[in-house]
Protein backbone atom coordinates (compact mmCIF):
# COMPACT_ATOMS: atom_id res chain seq x y z
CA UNK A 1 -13.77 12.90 12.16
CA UNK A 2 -10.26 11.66 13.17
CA UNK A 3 -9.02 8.80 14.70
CA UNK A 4 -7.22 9.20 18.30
CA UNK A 5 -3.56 9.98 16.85
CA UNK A 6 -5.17 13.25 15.26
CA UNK A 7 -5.18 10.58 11.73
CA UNK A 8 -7.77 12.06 9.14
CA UNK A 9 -10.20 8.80 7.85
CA UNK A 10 -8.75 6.94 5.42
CA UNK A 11 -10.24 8.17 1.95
CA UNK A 12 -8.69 5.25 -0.62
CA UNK A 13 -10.48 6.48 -3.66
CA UNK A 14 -8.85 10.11 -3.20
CA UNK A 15 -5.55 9.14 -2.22
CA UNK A 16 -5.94 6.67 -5.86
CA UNK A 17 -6.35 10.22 -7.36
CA UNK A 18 -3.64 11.79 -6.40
CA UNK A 19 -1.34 8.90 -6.84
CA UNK A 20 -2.57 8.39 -10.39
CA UNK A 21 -2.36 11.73 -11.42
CA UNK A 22 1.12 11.81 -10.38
CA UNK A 23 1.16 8.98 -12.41
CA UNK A 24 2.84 7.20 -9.54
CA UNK A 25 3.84 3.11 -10.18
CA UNK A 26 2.60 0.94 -7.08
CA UNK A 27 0.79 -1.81 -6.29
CA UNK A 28 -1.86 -2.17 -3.44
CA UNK A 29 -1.08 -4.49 -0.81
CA UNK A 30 -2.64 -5.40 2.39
CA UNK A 31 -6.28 -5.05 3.72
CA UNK A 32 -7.17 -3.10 0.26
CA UNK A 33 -5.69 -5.92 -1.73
CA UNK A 34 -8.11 -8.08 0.20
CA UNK A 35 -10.98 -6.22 -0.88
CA UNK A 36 -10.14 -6.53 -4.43
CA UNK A 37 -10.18 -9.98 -4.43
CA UNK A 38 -13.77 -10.14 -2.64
CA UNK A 39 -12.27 -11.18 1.03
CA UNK A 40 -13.61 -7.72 3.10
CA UNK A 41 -11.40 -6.73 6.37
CA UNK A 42 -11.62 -3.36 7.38
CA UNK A 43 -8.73 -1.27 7.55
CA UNK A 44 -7.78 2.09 8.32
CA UNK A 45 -4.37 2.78 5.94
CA UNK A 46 -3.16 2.51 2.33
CA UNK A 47 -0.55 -0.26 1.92
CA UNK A 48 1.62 0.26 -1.24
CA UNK A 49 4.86 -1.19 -2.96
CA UNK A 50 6.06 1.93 -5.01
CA UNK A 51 8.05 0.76 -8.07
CA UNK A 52 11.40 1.93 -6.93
CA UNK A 53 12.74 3.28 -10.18
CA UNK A 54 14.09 6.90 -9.32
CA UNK A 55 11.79 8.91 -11.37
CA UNK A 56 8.95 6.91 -10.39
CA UNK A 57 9.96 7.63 -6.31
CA UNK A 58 10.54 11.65 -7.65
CA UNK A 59 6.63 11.24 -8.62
CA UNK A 60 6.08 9.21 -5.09
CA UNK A 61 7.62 12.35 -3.52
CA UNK A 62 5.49 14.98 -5.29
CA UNK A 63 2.20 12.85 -4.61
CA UNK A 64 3.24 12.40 -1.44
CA UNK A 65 4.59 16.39 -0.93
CA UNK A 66 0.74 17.33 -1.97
CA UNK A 67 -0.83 14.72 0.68
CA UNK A 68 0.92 16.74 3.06
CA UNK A 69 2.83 13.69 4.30
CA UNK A 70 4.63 13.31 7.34
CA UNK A 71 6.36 10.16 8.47
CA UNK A 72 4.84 8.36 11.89
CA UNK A 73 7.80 6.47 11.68
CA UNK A 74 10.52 4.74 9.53
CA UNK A 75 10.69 1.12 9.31
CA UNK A 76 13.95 -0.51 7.91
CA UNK A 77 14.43 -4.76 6.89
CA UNK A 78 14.23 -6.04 9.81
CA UNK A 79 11.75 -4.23 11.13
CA UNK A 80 13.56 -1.75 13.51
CA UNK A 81 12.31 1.86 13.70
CA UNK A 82 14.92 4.32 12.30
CA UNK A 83 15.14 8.10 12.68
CA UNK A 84 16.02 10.02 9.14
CA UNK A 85 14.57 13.32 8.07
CA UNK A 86 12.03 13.18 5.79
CA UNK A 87 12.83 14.79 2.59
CA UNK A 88 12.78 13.14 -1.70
CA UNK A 89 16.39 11.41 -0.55
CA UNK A 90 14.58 9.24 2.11
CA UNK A 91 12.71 7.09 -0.34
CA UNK A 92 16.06 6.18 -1.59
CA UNK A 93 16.79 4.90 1.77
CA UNK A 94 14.22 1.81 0.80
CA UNK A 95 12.12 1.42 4.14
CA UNK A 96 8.91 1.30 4.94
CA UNK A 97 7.21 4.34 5.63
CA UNK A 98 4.33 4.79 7.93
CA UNK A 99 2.98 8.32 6.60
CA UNK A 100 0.21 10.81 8.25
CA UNK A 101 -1.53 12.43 5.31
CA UNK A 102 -4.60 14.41 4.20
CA UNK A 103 -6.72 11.65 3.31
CA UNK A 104 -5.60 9.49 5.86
CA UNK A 105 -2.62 6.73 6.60
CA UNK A 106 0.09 5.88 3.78
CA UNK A 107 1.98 3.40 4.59
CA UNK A 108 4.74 2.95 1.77
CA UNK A 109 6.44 -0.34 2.05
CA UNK A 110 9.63 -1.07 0.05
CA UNK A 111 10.48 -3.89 1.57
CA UNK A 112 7.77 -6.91 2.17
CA UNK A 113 8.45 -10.20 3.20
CA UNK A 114 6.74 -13.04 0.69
CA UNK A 115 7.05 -11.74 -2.24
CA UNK A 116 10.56 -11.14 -4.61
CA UNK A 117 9.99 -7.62 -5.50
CA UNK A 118 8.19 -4.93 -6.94
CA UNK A 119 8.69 -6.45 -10.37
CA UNK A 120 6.89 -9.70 -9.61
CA UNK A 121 4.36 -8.86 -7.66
CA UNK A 122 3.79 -5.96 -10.58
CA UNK A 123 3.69 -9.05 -13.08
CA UNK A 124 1.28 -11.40 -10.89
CA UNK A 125 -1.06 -8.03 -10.15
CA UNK A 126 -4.81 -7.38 -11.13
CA UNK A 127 -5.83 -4.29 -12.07
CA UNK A 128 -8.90 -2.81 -11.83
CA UNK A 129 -10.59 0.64 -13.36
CA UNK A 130 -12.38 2.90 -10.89
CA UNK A 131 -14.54 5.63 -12.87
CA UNK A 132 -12.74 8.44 -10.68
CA UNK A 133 -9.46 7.33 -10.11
CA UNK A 134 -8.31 5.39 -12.77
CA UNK A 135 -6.40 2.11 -12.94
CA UNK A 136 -5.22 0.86 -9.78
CA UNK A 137 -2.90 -2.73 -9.61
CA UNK A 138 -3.70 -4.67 -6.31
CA UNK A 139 -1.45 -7.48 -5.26
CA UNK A 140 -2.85 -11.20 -6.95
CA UNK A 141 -3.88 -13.57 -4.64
CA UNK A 142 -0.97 -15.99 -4.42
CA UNK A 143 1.42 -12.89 -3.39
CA UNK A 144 -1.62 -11.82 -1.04
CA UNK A 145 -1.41 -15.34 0.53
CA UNK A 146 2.57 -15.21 0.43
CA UNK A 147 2.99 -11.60 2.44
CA UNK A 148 0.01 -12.59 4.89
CA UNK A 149 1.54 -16.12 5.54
CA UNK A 150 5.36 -14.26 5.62
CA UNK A 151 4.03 -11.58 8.44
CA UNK A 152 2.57 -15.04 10.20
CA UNK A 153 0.67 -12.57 12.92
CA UNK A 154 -3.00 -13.74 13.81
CA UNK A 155 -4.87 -10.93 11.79
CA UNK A 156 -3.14 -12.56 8.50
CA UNK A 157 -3.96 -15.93 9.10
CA UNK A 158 -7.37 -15.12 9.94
CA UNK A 159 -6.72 -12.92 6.52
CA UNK A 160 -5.60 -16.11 4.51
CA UNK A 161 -8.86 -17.84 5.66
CA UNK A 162 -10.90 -15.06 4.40
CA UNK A 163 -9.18 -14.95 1.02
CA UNK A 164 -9.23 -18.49 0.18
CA UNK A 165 -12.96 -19.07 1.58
CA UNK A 166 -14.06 -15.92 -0.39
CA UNK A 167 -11.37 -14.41 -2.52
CA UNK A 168 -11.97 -16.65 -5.83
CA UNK A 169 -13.89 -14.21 -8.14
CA UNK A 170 -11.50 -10.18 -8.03
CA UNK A 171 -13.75 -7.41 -8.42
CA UNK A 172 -13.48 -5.78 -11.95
CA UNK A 173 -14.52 -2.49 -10.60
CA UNK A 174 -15.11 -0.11 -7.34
């Protein structure tokens, strides 16, 4: 079953899969982040900061190529949609894209207020083994805290709440 926009369910541990065995660099960010750190929200996408090496965004593209990807829109630094085709150059462009796929919605985010970087918030990441998709990085809990308290809408800071009241022990598996 699909969501109203005609979006397939979000299946995390697949889309792990597929972004491992293209042996894609990323970090998880947002509501899956959360869960990772023991502070549940629900949420129906994939948040991820792709490292944005070249060769690592040629592996994004071929992940994302097999997801059968499409963009719902383009998002550029300060927040403004942006038209641009979607084809390997527009990773380049460094947005943050809001992507339809197979196994639900992919939103890749190369810009993210709170934190300094891929890089850092690589260095501050946990990482946790899942038996089927391998080794995922999710954002630590001081970026988590940093983005959510950057965006500043009401869903973070209720977001904040849950991760400090909850988020003290991260999960060493899923």
């Amino acid at each position: 079953m699909s969501d109203t926009q005609g979006m397939p369910p979000l299946r995390p541990g697949e889309l792990f899969r597929v972004l491992n065995d293209h042996e894609v660099e990323f970090v998880v960010i947002g509501g899956m982040a959360m869960l990772a750190h023991n502070a549940t929200r629900a949420t129906k996408d994939l948040d991820i900061v792709p490292d944005p090496d070249p060769r690592n965004l040629d592996r994004l593209w071929a992940a994302l190529t097999s997801l059968d990807a499409s963009p719902l829109e383009l998002r550029d630094f300060n927040d403004n949609e942006v038209p641009l085709p979607w084809e390997r150059a527009s990773l380049d462009f460094g947005g943050n894209w809001l992507l339809r796929t197979n196994l639900g919605r992919v939103d890749v985010l190369q810009y993210v207020s709170g934190i300094d970087g891929f890089n850092s918030l690589r260095e501050n990441a946990i990482d946790i083994i899942n038996s089927s998709a391998g080794r995922i990085w999710f954002a630590g809990r001081d970026d988590l805290i940093s983005m959510k308290r950057a965006a500043g809408r009401p869903q973070d800071l209720l977001d904040i709440e849950r991760i400090e009241r909850d988020g003290d022990d991260p999960l060493t598996g899923f």
